[in-house]
N, C-alpha and C. Protein backbone atom coordinates (compact mmCIF):
# COMPACT_ATOMS: atom_id res chain seq x y z
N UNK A 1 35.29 -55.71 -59.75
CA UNK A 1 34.29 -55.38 -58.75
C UNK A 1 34.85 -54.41 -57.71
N UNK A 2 35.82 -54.47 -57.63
CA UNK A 2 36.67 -53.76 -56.44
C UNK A 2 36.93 -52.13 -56.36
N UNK A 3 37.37 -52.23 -58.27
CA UNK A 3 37.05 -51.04 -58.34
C UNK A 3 35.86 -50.12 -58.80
N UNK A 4 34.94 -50.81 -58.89
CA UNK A 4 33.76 -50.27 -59.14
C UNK A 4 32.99 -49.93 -57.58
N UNK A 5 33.47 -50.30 -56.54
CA UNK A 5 33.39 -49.46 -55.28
C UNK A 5 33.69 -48.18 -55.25
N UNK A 6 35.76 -48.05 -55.44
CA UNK A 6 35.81 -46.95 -55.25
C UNK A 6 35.44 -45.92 -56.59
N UNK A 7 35.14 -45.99 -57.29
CA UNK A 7 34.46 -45.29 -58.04
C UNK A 7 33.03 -44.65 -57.53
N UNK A 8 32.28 -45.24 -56.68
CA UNK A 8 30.74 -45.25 -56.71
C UNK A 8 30.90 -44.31 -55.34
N UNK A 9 32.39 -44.51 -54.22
CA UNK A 9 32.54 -43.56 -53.18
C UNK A 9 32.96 -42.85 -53.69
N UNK A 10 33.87 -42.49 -54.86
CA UNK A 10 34.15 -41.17 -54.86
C UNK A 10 33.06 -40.29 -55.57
N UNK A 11 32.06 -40.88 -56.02
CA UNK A 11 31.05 -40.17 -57.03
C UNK A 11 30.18 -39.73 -55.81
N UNK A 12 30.39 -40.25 -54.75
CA UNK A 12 29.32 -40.41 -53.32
C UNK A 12 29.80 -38.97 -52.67
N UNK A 13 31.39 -38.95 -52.65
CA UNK A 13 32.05 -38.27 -51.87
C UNK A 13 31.92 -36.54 -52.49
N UNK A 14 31.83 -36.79 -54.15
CA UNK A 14 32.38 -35.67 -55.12
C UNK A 14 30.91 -34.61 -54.68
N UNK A 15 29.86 -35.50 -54.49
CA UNK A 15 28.39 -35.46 -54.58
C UNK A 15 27.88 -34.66 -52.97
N UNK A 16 28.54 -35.26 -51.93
CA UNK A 16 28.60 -34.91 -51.16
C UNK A 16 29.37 -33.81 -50.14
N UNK A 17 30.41 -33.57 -50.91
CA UNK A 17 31.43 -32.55 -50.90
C UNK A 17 30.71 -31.17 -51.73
N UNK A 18 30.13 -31.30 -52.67
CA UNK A 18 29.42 -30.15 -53.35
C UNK A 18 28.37 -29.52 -52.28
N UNK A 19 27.60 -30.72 -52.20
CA UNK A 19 26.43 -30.06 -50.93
C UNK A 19 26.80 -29.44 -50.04
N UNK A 20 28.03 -29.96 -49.06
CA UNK A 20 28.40 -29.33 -47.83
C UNK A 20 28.92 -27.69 -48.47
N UNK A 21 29.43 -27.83 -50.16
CA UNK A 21 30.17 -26.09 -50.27
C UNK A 21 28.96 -24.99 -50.43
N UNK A 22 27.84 -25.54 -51.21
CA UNK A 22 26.65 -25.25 -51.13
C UNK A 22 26.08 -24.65 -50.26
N UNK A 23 25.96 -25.53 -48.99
CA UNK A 23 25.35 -25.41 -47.98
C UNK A 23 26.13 -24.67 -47.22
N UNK A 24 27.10 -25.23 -46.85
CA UNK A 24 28.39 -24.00 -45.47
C UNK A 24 29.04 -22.70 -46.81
N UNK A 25 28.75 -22.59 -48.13
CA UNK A 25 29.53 -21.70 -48.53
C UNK A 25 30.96 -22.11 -48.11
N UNK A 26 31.47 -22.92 -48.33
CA UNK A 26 32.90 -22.97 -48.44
C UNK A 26 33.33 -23.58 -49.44
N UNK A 27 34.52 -23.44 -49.53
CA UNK A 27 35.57 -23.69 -51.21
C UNK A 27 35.42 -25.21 -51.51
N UNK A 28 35.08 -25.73 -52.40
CA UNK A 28 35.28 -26.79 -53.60
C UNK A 28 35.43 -26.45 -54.75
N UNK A 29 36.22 -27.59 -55.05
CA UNK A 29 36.80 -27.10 -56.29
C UNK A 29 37.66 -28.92 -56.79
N UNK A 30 38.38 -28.62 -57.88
CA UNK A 30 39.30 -29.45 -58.97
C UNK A 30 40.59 -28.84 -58.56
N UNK A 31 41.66 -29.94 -58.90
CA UNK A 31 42.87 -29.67 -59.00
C UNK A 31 43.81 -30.64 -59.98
N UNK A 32 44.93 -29.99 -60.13
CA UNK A 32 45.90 -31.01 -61.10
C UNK A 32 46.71 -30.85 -60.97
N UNK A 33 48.18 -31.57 -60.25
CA UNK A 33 49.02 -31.66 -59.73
C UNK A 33 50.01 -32.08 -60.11
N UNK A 34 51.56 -32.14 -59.63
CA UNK A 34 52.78 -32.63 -59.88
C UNK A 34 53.21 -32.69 -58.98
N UNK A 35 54.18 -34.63 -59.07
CA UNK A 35 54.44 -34.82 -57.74
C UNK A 35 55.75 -35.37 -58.23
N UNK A 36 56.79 -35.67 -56.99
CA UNK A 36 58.21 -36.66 -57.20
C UNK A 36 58.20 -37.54 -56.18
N UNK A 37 57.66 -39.08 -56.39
CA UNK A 37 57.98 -39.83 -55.45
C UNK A 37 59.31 -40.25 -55.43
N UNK A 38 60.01 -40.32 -54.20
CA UNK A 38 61.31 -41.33 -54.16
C UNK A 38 60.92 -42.07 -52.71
N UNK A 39 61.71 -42.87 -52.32
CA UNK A 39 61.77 -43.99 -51.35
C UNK A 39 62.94 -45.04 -51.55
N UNK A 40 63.39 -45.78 -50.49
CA UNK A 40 64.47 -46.54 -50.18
C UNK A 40 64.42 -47.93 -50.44
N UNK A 41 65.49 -48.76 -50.25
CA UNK A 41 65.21 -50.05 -50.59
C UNK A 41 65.87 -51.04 -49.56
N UNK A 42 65.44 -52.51 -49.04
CA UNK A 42 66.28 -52.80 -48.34
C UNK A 42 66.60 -54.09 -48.89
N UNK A 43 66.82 -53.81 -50.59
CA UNK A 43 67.16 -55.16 -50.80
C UNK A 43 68.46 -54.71 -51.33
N UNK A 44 69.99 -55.78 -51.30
CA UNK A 44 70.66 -55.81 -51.15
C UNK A 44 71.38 -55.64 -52.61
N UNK A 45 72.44 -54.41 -53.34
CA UNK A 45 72.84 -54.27 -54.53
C UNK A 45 71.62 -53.46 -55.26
N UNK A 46 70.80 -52.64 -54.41
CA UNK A 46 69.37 -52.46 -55.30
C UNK A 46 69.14 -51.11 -55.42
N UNK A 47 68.88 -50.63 -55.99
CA UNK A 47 68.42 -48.60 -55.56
C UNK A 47 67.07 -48.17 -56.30
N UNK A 48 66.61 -47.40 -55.50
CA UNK A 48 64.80 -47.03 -56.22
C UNK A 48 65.94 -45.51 -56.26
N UNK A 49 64.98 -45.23 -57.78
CA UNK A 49 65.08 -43.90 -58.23
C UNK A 49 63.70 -43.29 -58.13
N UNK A 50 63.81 -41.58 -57.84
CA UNK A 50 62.52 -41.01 -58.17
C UNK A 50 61.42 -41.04 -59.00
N UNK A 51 60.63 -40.80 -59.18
CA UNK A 51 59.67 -40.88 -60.58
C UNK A 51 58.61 -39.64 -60.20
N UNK A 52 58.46 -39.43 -60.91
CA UNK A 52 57.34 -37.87 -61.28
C UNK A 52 56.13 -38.57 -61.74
N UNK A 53 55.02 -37.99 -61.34
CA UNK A 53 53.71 -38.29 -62.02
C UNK A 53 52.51 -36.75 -61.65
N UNK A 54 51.72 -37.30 -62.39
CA UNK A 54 50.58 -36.09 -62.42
C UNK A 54 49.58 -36.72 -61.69
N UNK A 55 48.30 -35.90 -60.87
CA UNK A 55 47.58 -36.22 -60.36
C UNK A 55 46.31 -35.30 -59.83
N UNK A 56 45.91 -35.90 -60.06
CA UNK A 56 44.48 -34.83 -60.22
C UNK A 56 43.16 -35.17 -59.29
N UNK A 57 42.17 -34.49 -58.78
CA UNK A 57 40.92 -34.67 -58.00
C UNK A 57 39.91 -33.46 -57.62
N UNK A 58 39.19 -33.51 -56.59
CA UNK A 58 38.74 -32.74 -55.59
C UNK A 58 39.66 -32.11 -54.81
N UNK A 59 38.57 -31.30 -54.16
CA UNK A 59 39.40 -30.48 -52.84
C UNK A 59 38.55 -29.44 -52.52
N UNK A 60 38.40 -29.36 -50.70
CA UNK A 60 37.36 -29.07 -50.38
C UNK A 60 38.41 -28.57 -48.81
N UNK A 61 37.82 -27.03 -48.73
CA UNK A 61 38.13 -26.58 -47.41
C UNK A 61 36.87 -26.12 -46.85
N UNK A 62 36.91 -26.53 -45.45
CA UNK A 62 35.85 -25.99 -44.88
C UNK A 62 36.23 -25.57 -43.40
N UNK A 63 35.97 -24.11 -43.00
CA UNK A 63 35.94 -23.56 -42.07
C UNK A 63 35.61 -23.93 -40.75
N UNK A 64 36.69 -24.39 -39.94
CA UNK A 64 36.12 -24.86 -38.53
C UNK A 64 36.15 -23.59 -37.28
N UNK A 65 36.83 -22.64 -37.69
CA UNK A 65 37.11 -21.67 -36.85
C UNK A 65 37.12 -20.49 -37.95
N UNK A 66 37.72 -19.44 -36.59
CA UNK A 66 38.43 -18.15 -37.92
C UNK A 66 39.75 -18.59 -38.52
N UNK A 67 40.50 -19.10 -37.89
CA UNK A 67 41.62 -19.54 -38.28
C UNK A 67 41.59 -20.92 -38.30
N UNK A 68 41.30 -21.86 -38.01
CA UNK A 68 41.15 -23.32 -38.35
C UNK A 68 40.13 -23.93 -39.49
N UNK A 69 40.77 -24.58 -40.07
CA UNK A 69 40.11 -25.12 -41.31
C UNK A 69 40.62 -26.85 -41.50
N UNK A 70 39.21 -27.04 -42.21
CA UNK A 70 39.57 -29.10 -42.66
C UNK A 70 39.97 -28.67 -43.83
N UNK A 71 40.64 -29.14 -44.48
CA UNK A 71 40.99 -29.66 -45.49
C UNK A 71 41.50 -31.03 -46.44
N UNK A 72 40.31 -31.31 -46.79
CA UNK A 72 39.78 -32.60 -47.47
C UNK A 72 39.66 -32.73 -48.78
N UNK A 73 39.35 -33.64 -49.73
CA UNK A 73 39.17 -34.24 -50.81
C UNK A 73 39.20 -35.26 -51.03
N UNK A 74 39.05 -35.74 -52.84
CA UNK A 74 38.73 -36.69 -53.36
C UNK A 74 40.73 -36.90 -54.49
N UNK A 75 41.65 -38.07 -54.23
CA UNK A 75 42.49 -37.75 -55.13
C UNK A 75 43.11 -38.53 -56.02
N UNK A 76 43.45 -38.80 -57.07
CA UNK A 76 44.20 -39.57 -57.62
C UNK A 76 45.15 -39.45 -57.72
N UNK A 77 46.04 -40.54 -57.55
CA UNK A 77 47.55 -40.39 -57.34
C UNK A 77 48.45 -41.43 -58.04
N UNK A 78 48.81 -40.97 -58.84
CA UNK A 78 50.09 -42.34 -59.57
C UNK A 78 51.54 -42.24 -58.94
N UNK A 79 51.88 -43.06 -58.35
CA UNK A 79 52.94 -43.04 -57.68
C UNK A 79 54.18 -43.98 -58.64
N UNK A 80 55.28 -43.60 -58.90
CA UNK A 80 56.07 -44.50 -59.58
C UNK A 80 57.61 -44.40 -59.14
N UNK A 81 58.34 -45.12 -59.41
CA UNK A 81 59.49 -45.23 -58.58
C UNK A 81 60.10 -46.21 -60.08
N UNK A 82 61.50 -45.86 -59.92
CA UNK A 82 62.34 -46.91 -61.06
C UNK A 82 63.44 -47.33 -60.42
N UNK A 83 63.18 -48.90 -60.56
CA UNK A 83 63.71 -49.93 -59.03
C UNK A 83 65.38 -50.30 -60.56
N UNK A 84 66.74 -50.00 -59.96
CA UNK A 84 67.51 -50.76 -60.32
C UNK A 84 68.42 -51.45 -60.07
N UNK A 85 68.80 -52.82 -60.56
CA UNK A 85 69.57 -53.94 -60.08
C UNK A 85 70.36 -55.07 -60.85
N UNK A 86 71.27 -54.97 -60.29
CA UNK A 86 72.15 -55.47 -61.81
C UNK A 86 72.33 -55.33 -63.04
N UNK A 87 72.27 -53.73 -63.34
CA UNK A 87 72.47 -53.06 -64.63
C UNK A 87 70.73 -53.31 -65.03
N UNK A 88 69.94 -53.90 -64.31
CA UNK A 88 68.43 -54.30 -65.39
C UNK A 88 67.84 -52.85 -64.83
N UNK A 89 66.47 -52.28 -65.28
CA UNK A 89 65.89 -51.60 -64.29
C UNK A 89 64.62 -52.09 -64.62
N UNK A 90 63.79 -51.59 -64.19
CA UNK A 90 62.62 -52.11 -63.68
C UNK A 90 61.12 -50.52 -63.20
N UNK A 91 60.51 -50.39 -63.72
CA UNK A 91 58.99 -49.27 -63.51
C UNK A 91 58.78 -50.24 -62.44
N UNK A 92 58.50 -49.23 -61.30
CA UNK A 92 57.35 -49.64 -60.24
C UNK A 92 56.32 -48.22 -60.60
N UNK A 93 54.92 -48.42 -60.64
CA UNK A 93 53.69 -48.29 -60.27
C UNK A 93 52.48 -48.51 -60.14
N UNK A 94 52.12 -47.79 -58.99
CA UNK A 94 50.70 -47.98 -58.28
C UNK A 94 50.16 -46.80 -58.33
N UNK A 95 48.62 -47.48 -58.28
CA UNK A 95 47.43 -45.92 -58.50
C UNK A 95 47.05 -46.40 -57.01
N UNK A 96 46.99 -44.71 -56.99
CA UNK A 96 45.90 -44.66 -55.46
C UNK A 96 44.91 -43.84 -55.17
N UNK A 97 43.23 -44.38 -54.86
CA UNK A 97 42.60 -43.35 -54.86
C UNK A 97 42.85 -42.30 -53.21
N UNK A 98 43.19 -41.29 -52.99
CA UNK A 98 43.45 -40.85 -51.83
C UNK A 98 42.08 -40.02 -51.27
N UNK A 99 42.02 -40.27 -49.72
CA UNK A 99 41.56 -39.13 -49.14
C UNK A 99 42.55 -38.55 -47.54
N UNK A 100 42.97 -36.98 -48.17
CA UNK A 100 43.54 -36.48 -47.07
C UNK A 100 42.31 -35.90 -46.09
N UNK A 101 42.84 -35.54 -44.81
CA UNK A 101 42.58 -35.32 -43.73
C UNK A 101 42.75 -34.85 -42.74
N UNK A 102 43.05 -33.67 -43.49
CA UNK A 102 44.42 -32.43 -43.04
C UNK A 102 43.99 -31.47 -42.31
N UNK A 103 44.15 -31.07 -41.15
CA UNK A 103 44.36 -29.61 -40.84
C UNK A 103 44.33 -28.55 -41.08
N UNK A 104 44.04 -27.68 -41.93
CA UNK A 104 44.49 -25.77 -42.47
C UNK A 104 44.66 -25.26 -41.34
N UNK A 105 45.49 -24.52 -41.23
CA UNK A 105 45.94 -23.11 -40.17
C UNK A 105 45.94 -21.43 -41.28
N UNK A 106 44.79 -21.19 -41.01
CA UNK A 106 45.06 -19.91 -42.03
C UNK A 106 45.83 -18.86 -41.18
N UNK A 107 46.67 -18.11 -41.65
CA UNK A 107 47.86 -17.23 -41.49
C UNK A 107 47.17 -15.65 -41.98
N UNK A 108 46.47 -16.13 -43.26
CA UNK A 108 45.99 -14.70 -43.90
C UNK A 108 44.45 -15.38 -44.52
N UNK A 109 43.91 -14.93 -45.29
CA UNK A 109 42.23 -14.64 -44.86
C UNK A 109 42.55 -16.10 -46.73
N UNK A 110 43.77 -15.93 -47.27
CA UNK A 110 43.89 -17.00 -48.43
C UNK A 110 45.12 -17.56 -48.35
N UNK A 111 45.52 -17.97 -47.53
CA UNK A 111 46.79 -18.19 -47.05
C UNK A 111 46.70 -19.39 -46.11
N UNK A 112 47.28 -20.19 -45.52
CA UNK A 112 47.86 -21.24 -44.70
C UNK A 112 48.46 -22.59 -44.89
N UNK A 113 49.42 -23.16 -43.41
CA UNK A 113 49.91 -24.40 -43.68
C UNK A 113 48.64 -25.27 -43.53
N UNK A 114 49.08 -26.64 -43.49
CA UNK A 114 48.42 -28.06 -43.41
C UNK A 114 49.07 -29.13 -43.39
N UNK A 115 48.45 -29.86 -41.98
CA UNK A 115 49.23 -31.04 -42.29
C UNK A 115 48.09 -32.35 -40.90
N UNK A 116 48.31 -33.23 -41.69
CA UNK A 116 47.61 -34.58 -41.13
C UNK A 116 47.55 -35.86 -42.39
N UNK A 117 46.88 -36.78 -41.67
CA UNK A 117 46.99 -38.20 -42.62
C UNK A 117 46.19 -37.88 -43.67
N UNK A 118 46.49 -38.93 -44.72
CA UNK A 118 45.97 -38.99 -46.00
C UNK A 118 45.82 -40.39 -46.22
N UNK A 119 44.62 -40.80 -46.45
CA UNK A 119 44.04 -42.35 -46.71
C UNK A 119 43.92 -42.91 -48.06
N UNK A 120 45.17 -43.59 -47.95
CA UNK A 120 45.19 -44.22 -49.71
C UNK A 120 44.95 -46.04 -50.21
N UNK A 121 44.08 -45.74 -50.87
CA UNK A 121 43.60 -47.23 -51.14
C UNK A 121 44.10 -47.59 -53.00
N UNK A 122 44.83 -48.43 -52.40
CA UNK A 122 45.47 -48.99 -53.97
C UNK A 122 44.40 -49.44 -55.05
N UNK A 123 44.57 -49.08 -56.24
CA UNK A 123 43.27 -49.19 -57.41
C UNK A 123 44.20 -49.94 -58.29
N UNK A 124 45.93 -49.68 -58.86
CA UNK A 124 46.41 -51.07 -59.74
C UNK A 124 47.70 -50.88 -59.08
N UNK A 125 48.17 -52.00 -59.85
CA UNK A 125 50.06 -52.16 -59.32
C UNK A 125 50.18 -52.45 -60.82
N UNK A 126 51.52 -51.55 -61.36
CA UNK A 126 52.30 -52.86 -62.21
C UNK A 126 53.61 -52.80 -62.19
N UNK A 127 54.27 -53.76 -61.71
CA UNK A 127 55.77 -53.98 -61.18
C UNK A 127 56.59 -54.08 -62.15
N UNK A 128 56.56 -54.37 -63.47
CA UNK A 128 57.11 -54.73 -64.59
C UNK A 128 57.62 -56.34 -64.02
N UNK A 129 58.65 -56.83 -64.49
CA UNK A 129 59.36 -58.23 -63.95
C UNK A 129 59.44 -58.34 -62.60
N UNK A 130 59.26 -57.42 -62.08
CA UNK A 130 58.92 -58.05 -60.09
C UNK A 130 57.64 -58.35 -59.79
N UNK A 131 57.89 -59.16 -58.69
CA UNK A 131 56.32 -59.86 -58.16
C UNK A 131 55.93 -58.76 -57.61
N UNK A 132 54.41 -58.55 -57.51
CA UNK A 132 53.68 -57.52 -57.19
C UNK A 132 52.74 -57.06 -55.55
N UNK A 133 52.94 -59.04 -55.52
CA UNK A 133 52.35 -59.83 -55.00
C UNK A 133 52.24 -58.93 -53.40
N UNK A 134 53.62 -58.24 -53.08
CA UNK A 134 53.26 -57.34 -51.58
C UNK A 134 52.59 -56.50 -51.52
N UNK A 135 52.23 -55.70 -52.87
CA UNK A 135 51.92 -54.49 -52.98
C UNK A 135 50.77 -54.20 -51.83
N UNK A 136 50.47 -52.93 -50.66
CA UNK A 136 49.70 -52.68 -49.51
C UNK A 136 48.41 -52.54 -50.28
N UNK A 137 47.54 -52.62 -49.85
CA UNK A 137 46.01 -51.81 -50.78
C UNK A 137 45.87 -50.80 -49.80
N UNK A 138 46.34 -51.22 -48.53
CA UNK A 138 45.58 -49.25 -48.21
C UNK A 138 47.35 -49.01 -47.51
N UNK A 139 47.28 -47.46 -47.50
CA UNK A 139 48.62 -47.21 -46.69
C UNK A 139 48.18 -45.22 -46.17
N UNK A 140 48.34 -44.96 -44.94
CA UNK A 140 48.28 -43.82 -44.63
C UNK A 140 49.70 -42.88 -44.76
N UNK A 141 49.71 -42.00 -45.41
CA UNK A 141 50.35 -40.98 -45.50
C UNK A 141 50.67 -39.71 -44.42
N UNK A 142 51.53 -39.37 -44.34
CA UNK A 142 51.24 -37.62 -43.14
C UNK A 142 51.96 -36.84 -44.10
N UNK A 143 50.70 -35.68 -44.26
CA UNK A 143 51.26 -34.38 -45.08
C UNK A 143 51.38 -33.53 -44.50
N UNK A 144 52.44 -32.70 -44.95
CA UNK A 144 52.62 -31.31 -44.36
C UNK A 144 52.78 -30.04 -45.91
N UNK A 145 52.25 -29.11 -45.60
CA UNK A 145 52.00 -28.04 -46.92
C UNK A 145 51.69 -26.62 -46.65
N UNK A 146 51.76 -26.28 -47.79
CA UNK A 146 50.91 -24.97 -47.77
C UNK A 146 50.08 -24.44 -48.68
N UNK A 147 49.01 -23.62 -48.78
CA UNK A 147 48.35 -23.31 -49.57
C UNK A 147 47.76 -21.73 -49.51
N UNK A 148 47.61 -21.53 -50.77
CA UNK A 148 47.51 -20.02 -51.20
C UNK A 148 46.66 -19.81 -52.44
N UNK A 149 45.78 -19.06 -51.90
CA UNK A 149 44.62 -18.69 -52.81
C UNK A 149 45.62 -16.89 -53.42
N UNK A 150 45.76 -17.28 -55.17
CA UNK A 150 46.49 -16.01 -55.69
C UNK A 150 45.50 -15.09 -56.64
N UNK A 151 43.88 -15.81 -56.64
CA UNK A 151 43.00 -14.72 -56.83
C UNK A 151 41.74 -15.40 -56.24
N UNK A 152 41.01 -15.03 -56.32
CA UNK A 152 39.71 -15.48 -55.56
C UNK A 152 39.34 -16.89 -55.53
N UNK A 153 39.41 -17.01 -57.15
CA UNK A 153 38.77 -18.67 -57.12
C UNK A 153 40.23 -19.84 -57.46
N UNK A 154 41.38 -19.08 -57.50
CA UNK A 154 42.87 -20.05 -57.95
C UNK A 154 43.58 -20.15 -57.62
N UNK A 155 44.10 -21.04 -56.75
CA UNK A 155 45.06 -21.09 -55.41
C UNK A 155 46.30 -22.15 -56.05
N UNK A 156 47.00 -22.30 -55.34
CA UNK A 156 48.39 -23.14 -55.81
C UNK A 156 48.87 -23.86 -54.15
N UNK A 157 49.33 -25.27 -54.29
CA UNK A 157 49.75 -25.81 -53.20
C UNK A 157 50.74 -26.35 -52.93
N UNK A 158 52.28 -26.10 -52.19
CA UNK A 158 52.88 -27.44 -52.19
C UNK A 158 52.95 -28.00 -51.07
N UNK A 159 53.84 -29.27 -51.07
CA UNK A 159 53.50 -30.79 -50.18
C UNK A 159 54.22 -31.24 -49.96
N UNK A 160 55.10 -31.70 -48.86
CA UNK A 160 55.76 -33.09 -48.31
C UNK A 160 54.55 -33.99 -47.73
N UNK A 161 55.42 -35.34 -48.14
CA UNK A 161 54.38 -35.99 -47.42
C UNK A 161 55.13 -37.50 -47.64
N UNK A 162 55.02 -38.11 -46.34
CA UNK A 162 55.92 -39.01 -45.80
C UNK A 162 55.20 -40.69 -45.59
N UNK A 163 55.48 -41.41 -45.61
CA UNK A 163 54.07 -43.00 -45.92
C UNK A 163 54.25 -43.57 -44.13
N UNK A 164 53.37 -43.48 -43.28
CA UNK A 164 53.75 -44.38 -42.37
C UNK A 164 53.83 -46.19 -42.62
N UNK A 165 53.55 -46.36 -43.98
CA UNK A 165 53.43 -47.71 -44.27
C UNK A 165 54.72 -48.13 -45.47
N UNK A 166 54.64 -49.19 -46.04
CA UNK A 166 55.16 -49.34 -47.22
C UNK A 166 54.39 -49.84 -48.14
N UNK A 167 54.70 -49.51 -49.19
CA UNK A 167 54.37 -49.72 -50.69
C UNK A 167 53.77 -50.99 -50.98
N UNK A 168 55.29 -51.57 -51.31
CA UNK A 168 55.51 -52.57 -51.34
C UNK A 168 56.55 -53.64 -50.40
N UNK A 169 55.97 -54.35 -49.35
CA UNK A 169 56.52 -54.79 -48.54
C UNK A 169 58.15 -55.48 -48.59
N UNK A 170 58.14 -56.45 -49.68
CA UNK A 170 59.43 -56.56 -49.63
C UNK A 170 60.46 -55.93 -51.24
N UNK A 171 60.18 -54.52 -51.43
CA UNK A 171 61.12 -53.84 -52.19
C UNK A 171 61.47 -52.02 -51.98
N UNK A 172 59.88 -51.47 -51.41
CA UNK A 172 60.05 -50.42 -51.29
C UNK A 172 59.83 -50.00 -49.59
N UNK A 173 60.87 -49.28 -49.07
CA UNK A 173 61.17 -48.86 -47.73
C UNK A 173 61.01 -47.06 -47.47
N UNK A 174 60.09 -46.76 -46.73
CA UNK A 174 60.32 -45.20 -46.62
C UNK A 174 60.11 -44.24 -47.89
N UNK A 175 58.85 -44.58 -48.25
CA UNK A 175 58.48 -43.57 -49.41
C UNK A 175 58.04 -42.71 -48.90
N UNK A 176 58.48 -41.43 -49.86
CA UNK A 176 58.03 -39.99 -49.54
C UNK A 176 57.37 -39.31 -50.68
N UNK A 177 57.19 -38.45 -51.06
CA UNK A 177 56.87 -37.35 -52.12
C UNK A 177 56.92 -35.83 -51.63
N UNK A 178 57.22 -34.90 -53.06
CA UNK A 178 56.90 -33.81 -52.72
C UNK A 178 56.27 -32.93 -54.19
N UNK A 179 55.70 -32.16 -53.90
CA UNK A 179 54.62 -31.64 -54.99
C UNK A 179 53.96 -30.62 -54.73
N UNK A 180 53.55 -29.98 -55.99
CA UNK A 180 52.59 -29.10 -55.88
C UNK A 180 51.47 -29.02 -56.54
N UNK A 181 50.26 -28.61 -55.97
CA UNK A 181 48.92 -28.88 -56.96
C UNK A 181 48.33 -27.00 -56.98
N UNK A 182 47.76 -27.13 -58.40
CA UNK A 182 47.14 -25.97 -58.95
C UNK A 182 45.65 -26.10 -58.63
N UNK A 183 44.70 -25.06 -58.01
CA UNK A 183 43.44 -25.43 -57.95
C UNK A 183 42.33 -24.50 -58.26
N UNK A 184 41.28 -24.89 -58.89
CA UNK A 184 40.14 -23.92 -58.92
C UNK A 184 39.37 -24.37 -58.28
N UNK A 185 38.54 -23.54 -57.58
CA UNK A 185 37.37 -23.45 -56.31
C UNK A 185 36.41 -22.44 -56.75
N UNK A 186 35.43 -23.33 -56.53
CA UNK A 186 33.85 -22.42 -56.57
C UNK A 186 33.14 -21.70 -55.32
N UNK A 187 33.42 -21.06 -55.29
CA UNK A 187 33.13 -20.46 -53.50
C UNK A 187 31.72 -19.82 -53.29
């Protein structure tokens, strides 16, 4: 049931994000991405390794100024991390449906940074042999990036972006990522 919410907002959001590009003429569009999460651990003899995943959604800029812009969407995000300890190791991941809530600063007329929170609501966990049981359902993010439109409708992005929360309360400490997403926009 739970996730048949966020499904029905993002079909709400995808739906509603079209109208506003429609209507204000501004960029929506799809994207598909590559990311490297890593993050810390504060359990004792223990180390999280990086993990790579793909991730894909919406994405929607809209013009607040000449030079100021929102930049928003709809995103999916697999986050994974490989927890090891005592020679065992162990897959951590979680899906998250995201919405950022970012800033644009355009620099050039297809060009600018970005950066603000990103709202992520957990959709699965699977811990392998660890309890799962902390895993956060929502956790805010702060991104910082840039983005560049390299022909009219196909821009390319990359990303830091830092968790003000944790993951998972008692295994993962100070997760970060960094990435870049490819995008087409209908303008």
């Amino acid at each position: 049931m739970k996730d048949t919410r966020y499904v029905l907002l993002l079909f709400g959001f995808l739906l509603g994000c079209s109208s506003f590009s429609i209507a204000w003429g501004q960029d929506f569009g799809f994207f598909l991405g590559y990311r490297s999460d890593s993050a810390q651990t504060d359990v004792s003899g223990a180390e999280i390794k990086s993990g790579s995943s793909i991730s894909f959604g919406a994405i929607g800029r809209f013009e607040l100024s000449e030079r100021l812009g929102l930049r928003t969407g709809m995103h999916y995000i697999p986050r994974q991390y490989e927890w090891e300890q005592g020679g065992q190791s162990n897959r951590l991941r979680m899906t998250y449906f995201e919405l950022p809530a970012t800033f644009l600063y355009y620099f050039t007329e297809g060009g600018g940074v970005f950066l603000g929170p990103s709202f992520s609501f957990n959709l699965d966990k699977d811990c392998g042999t660890l309890v799962c049981s902390g895993v956060s359902g929502n956790i805010v993010w702060m991104q910082f990036g840039a983005s560049f439109k390299v022909a009219p409708q196909i821009g390319v992005e990359v990303f830091f972006e830092q968790s003000l929360g944790t993951p998972i309360k008692t295994h993962v400490t100070q997760p970060r990522a960094v990435g870049f997403n490819f995008f087409v926009t209908f303008d």
